[in-house]
PDB file of N, CA and C in Angstrom:
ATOM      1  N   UNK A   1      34.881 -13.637 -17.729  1.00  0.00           N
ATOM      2  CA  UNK A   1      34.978 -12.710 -16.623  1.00  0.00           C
ATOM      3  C   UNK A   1      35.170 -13.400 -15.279  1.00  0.00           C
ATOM      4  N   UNK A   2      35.043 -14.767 -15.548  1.00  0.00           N
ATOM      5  CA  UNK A   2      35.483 -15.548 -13.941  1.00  0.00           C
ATOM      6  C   UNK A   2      36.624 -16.062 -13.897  1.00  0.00           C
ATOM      7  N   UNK A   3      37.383 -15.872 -12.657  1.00  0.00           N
ATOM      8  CA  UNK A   3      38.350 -16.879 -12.378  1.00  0.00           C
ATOM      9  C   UNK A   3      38.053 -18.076 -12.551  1.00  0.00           C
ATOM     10  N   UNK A   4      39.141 -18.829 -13.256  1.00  0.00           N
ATOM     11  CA  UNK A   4      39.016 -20.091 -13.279  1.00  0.00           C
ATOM     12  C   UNK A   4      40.110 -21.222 -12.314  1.00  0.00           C
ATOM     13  N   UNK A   5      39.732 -21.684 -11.463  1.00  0.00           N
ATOM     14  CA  UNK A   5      40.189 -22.612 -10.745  1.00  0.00           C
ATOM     15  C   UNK A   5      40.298 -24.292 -10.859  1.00  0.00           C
ATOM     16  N   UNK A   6      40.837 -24.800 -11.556  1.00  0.00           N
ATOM     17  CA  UNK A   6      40.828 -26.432 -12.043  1.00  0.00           C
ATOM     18  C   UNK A   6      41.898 -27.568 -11.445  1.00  0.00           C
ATOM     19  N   UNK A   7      40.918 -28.356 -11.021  1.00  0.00           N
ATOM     20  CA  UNK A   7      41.454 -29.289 -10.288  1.00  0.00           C
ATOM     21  C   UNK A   7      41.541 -30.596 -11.004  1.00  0.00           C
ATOM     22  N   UNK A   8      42.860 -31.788 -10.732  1.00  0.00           N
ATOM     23  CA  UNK A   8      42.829 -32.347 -11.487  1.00  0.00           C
ATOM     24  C   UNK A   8      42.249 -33.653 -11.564  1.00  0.00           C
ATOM     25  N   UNK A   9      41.643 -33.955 -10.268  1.00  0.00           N
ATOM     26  CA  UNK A   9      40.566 -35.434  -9.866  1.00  0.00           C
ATOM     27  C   UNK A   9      39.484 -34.757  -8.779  1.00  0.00           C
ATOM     28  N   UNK A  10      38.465 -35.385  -8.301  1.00  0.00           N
ATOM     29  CA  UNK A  10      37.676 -35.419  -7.782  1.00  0.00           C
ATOM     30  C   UNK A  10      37.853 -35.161  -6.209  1.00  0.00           C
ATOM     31  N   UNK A  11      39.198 -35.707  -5.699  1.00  0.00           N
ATOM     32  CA  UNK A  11      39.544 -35.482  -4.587  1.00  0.00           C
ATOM     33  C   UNK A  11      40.251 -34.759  -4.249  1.00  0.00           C
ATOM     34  N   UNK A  12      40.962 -33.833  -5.311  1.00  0.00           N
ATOM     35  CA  UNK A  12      41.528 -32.486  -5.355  1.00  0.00           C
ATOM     36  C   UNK A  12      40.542 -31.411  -5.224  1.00  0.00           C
ATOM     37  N   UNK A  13      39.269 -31.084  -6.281  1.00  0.00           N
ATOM     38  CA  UNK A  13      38.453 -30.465  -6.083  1.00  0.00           C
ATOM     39  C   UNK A  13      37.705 -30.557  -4.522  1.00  0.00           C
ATOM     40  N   UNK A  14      37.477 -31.436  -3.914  1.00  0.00           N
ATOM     41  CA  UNK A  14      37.052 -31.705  -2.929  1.00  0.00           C
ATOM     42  C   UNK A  14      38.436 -30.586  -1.461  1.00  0.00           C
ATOM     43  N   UNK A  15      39.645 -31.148  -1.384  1.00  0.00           N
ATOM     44  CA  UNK A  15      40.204 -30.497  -1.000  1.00  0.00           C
ATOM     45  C   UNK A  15      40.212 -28.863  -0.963  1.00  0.00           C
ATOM     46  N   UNK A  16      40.464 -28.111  -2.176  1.00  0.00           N
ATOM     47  CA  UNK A  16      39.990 -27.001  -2.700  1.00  0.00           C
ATOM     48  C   UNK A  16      38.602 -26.307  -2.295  1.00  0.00           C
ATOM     49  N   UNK A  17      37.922 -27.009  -2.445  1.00  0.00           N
ATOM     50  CA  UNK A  17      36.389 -26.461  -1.971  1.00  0.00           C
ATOM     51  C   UNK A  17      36.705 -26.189  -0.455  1.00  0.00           C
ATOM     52  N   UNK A  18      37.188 -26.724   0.233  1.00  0.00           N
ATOM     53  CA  UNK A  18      37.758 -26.620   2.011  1.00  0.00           C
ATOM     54  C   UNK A  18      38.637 -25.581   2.142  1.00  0.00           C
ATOM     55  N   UNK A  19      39.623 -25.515   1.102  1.00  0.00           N
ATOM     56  CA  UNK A  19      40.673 -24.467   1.556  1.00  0.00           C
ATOM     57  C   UNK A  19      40.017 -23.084   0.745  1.00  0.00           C
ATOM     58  N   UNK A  20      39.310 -22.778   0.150  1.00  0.00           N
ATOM     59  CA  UNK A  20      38.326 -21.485  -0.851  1.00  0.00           C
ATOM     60  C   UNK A  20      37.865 -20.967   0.282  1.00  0.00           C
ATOM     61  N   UNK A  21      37.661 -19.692   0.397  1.00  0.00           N
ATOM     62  CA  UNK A  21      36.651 -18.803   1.331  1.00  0.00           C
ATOM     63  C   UNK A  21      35.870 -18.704   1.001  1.00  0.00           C
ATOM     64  N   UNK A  22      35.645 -18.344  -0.685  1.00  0.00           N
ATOM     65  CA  UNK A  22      34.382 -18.374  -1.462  1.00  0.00           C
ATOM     66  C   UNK A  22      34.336 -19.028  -2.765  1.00  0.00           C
ATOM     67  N   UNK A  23      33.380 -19.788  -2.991  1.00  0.00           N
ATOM     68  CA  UNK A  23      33.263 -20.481  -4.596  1.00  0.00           C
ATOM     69  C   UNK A  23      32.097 -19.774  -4.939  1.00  0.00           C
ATOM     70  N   UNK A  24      31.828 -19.282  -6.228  1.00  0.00           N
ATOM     71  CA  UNK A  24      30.446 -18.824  -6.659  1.00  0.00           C
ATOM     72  C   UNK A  24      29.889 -19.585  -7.193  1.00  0.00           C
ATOM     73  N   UNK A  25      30.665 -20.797  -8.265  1.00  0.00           N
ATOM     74  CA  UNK A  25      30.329 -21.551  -8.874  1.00  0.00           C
ATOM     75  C   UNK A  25      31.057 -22.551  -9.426  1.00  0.00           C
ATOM     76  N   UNK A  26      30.143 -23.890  -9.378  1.00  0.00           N
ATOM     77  CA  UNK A  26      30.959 -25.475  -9.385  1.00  0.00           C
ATOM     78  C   UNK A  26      30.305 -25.700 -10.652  1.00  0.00           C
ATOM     79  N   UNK A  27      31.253 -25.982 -11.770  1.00  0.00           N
ATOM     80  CA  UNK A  27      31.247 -27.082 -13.321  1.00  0.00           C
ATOM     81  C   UNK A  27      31.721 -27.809 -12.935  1.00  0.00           C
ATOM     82  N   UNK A  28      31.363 -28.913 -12.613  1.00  0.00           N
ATOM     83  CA  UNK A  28      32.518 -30.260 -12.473  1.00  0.00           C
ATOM     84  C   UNK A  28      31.945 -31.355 -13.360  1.00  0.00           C
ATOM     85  N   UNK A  29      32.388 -31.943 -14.010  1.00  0.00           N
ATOM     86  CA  UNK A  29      32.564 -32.988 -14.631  1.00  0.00           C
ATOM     87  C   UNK A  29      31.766 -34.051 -14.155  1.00  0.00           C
ATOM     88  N   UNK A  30      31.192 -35.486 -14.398  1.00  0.00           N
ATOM     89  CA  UNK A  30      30.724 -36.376 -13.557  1.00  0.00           C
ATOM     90  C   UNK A  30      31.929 -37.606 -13.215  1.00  0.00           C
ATOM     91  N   UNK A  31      32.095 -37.617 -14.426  1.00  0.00           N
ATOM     92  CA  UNK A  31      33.067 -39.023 -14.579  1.00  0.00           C
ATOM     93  C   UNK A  31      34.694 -37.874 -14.366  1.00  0.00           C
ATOM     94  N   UNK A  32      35.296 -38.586 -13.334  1.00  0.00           N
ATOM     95  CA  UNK A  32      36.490 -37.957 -12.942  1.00  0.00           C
ATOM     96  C   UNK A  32      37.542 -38.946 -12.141  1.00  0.00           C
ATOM     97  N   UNK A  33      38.655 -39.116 -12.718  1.00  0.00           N
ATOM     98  CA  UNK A  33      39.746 -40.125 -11.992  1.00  0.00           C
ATOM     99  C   UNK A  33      39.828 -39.820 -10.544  1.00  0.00           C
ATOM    100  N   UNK A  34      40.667 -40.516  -9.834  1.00  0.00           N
ATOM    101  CA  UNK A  34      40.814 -40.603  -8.371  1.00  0.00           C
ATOM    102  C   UNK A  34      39.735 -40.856  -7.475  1.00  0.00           C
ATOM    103  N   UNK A  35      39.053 -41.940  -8.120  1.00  0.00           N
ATOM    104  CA  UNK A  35      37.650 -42.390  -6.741  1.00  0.00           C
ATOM    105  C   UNK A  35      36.786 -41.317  -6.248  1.00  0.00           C
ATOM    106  N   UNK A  36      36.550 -39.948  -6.743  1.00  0.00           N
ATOM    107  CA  UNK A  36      35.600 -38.773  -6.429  1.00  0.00           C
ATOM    108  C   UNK A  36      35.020 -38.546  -7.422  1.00  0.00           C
ATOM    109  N   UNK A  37      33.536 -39.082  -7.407  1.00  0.00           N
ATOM    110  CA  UNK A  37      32.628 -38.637  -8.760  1.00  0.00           C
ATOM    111  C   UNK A  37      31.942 -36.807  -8.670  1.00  0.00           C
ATOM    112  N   UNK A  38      31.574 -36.462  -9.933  1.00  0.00           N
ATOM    113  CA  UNK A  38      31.046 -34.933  -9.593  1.00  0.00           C
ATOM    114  C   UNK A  38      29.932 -34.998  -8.700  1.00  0.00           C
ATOM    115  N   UNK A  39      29.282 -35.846  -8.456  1.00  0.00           N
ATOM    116  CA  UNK A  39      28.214 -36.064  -7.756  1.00  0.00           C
ATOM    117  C   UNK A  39      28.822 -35.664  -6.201  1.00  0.00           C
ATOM    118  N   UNK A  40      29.213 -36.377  -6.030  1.00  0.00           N
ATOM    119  CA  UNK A  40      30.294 -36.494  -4.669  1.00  0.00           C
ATOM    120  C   UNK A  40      31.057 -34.996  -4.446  1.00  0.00           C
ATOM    121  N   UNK A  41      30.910 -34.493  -5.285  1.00  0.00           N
ATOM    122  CA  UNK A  41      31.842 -32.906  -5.201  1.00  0.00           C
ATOM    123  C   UNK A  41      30.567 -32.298  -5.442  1.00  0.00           C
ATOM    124  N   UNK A  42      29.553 -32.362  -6.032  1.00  0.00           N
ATOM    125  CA  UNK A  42      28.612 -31.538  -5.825  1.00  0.00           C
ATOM    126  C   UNK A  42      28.035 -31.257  -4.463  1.00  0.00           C
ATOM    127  N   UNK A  43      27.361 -32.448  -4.030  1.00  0.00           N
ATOM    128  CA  UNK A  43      27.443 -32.815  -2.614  1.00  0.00           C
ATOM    129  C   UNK A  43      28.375 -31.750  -1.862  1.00  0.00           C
ATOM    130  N   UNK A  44      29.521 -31.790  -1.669  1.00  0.00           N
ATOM    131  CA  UNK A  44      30.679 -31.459  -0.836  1.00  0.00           C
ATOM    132  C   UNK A  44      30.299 -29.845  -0.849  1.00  0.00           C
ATOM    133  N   UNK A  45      30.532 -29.245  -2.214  1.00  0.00           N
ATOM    134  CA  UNK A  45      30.159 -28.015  -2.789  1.00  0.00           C
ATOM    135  C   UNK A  45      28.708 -27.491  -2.111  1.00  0.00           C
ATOM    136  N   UNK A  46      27.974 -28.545  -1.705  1.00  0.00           N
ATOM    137  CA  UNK A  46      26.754 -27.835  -1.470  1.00  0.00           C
ATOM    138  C   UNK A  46      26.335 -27.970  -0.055  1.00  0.00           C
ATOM    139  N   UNK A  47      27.172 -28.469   0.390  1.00  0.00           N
ATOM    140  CA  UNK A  47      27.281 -28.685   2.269  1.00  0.00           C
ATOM    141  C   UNK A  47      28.238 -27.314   2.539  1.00  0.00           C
ATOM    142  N   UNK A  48      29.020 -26.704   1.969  1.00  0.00           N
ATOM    143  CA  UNK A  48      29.649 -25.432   1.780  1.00  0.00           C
ATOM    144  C   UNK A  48      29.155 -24.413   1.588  1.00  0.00           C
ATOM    145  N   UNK A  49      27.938 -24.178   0.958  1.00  0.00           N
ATOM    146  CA  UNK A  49      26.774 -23.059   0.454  1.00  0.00           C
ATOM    147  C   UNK A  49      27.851 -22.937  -0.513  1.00  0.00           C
ATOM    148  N   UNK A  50      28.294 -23.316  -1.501  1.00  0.00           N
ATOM    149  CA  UNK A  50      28.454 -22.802  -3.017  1.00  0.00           C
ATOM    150  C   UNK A  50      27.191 -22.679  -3.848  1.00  0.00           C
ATOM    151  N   UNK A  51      26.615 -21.415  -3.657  1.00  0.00           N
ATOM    152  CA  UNK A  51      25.413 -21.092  -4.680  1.00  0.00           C
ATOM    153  C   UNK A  51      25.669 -21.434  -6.191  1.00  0.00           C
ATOM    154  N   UNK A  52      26.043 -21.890  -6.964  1.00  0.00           N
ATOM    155  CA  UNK A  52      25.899 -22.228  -8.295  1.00  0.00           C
ATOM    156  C   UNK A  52      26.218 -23.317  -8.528  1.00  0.00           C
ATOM    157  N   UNK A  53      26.123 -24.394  -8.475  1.00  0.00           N
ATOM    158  CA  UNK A  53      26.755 -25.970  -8.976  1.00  0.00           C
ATOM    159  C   UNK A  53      25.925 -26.443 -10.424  1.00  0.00           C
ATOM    160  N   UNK A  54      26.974 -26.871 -10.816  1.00  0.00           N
ATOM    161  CA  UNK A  54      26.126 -27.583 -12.305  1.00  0.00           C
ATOM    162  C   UNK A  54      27.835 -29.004 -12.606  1.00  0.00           C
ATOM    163  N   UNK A  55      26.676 -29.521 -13.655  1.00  0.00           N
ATOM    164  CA  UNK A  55      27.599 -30.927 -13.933  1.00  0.00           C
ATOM    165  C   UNK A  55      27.791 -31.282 -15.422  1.00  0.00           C
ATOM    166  N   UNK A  56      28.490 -31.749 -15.698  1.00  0.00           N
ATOM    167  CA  UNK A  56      28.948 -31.516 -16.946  1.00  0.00           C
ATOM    168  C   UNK A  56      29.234 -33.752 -17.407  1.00  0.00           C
ATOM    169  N   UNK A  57      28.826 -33.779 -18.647  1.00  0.00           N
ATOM    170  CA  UNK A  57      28.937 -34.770 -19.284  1.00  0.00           C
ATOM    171  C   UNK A  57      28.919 -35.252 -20.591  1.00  0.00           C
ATOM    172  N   UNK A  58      30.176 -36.023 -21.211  1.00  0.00           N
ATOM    173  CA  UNK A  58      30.263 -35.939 -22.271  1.00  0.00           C
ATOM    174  C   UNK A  58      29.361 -37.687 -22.574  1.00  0.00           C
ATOM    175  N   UNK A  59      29.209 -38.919 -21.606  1.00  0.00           N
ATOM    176  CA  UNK A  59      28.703 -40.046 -21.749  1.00  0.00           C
ATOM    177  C   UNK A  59      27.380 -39.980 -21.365  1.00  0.00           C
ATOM    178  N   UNK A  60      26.452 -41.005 -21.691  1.00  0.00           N
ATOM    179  CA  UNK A  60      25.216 -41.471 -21.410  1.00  0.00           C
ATOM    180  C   UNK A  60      24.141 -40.095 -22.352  1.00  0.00           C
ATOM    181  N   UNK A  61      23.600 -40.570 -23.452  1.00  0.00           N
ATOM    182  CA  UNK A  61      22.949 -39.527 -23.982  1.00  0.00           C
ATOM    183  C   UNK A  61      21.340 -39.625 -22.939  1.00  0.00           C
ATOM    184  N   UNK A  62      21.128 -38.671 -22.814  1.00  0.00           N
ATOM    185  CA  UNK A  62      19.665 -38.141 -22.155  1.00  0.00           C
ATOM    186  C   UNK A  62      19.849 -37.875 -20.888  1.00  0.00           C
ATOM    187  N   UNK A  63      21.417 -37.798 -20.566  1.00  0.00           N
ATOM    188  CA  UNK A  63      21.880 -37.055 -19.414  1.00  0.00           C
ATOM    189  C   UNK A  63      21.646 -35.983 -18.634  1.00  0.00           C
ATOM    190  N   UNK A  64      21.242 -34.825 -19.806  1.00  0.00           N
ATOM    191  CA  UNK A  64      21.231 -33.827 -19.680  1.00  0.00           C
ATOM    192  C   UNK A  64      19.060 -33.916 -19.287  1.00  0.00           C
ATOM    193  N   UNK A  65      18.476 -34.517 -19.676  1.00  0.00           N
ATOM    194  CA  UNK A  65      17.221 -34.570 -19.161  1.00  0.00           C
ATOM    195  C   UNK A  65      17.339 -35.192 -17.809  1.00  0.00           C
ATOM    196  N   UNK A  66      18.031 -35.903 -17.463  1.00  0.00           N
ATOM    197  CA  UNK A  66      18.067 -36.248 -15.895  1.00  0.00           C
ATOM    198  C   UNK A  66      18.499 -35.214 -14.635  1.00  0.00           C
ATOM    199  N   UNK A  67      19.012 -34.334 -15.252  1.00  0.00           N
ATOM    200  CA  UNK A  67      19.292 -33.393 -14.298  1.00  0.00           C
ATOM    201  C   UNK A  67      18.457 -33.050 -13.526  1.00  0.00           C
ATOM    202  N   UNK A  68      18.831 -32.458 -12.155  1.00  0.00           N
ATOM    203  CA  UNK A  68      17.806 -31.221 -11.356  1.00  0.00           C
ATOM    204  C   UNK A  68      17.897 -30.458 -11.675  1.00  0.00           C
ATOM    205  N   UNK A  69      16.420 -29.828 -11.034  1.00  0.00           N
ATOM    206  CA  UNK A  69      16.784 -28.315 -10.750  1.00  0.00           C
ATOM    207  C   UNK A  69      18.092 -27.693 -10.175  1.00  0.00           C
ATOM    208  N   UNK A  70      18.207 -28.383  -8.851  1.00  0.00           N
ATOM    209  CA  UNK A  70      19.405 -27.961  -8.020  1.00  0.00           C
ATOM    210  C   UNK A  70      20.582 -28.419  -8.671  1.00  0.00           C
ATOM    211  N   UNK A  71      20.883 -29.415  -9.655  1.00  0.00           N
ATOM    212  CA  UNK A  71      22.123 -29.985 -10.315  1.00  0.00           C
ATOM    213  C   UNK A  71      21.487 -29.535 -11.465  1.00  0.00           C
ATOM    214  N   UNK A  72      22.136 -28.699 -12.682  1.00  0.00           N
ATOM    215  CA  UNK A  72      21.872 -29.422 -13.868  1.00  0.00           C
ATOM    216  C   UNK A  72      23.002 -29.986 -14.505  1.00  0.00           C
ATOM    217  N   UNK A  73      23.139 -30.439 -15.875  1.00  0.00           N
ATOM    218  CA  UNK A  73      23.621 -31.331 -16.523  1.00  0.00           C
ATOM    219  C   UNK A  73      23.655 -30.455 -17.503  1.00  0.00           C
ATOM    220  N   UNK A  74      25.123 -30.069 -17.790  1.00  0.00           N
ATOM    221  CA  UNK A  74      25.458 -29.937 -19.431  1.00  0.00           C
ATOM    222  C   UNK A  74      26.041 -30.609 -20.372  1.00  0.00           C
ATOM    223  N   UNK A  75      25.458 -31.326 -22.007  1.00  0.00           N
ATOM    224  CA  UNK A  75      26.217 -32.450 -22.204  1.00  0.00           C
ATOM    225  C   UNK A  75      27.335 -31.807 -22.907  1.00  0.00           C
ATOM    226  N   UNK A  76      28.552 -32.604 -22.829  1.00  0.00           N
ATOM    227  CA  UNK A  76      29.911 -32.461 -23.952  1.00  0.00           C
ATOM    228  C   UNK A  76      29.435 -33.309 -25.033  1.00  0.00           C
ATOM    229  N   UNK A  77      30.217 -32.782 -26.312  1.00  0.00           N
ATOM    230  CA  UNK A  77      30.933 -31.709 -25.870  1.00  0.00           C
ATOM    231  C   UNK A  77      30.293 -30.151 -26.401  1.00  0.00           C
ATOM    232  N   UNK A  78      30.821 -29.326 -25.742  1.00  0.00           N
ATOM    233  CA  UNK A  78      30.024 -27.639 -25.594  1.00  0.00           C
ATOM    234  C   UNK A  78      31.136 -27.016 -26.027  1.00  0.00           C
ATOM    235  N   UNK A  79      30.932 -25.584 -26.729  1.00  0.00           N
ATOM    236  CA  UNK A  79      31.854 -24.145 -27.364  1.00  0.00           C
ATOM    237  C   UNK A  79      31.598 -22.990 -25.534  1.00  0.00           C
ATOM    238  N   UNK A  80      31.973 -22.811 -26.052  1.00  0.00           N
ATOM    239  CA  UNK A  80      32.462 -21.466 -25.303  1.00  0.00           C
ATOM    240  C   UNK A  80      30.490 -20.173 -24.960  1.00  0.00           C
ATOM    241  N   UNK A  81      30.185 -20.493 -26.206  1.00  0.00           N
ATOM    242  CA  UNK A  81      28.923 -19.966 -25.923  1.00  0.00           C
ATOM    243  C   UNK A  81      28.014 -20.595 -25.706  1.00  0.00           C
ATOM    244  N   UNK A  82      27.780 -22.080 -26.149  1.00  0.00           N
ATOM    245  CA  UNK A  82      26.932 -22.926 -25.431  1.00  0.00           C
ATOM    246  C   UNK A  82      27.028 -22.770 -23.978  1.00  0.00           C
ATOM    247  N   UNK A  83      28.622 -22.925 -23.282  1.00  0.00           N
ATOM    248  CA  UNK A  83      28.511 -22.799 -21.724  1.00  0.00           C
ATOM    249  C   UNK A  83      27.997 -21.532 -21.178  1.00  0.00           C
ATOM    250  N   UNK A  84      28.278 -20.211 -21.915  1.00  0.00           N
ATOM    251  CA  UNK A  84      27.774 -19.264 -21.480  1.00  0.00           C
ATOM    252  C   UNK A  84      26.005 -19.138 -21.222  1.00  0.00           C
ATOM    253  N   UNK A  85      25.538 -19.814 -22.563  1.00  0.00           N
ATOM    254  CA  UNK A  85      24.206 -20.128 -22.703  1.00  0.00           C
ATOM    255  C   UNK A  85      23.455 -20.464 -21.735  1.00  0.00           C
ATOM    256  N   UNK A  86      24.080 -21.570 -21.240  1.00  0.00           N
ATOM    257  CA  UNK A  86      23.638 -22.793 -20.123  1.00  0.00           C
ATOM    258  C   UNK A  86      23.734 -22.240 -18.778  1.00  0.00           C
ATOM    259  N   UNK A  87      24.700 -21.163 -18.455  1.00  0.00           N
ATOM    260  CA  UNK A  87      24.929 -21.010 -17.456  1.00  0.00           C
ATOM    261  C   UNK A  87      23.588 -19.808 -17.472  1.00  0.00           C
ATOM    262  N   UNK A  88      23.454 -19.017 -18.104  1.00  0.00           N
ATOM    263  CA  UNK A  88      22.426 -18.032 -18.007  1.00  0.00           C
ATOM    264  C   UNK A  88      21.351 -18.916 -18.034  1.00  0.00           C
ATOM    265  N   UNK A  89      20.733 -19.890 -18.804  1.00  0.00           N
ATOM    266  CA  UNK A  89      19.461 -20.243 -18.997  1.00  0.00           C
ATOM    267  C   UNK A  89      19.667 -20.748 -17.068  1.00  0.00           C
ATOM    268  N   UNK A  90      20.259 -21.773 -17.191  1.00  0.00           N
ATOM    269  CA  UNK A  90      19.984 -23.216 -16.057  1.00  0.00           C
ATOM    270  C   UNK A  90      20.446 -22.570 -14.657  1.00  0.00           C
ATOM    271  N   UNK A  91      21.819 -21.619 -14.503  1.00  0.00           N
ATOM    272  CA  UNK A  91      21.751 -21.032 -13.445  1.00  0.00           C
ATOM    273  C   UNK A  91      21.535 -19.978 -13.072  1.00  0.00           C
ATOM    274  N   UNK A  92      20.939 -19.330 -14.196  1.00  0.00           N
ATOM    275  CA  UNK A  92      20.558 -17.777 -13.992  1.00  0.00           C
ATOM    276  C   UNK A  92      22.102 -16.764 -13.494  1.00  0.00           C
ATOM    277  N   UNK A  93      22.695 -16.887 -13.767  1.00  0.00           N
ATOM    278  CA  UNK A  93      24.240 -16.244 -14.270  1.00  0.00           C
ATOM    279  C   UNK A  93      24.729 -14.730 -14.729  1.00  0.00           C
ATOM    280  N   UNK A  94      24.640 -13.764 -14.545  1.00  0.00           N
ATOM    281  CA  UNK A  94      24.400 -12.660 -15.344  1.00  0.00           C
ATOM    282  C   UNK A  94      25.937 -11.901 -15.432  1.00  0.00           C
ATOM    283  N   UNK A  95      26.355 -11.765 -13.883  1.00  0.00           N
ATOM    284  CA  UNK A  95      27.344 -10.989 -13.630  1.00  0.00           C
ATOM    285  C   UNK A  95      28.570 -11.709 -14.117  1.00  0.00           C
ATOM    286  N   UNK A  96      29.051 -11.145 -15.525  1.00  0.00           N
ATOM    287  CA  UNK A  96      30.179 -11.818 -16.289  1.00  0.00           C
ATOM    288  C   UNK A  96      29.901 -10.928 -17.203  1.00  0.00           C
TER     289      UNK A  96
END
C-alpha cells in the first residue's frame, strides 16, 4: 500500500530526501555504493523529521540485536511478510 521510491547509492537517497516534501518512511540498506552509508542517510532522514527510519542488513550476524530503538535493524535476507512483520512490530506501522 506504499509508494515505493528507490534510490540507487547512498548519495542519491540523500539528494531525494531534500527534494521529497514528505517521506513517511526510510528502509535503507547499511552497506551501499557511492561513499554514503545507511547510517549517514539515516542521519540525513532524521534531521528532516522523517518519522519512520529503519535499516536493513544482509552482513555481520547479531546485527539486528545492535539496533536502536530509534534505528532498527532488519537482517537479509527477508520475504515480503517478514518486512511487513518488522515494520508493524519495530515501527509500529499500521496504515497499509
Amino acid at each position: 500500500g506504499f509508494a515505493v521510491i528507490e534510490a540507487e547509492n547512498g548519495a542519491e537517497a540523500l539528494q531525494m530526501l531534500d527534494q521529497m516534501p514528505q517521506v513517511n518512511l526510510l528502509l535503507s540498506d547499511i552497506v551501499m555504493p557511492g561513499g554514503v552509508d545507511g547510517h549517514a542517510v539515516a542521519r540525513h532522514a532524521r534531521a528532516r523529521h522523517v518519522p519512520h527510519i529503519a535499516l536493513m542488513s544482509g552482513y555481520a550476524p547479531g546485527l539486528a540485536e545492535a539496533a536502536t530503538d530509534d534505528t532498527p535493524i532488519l537482517p537479509k535476507p527477508f520475504t515480503s511478510r517478514q518486512l511487513a512483520e518488522f515494520l508493524q512490530r519495530k515501527i509500529r506501522l499500521t496504515e497499509y
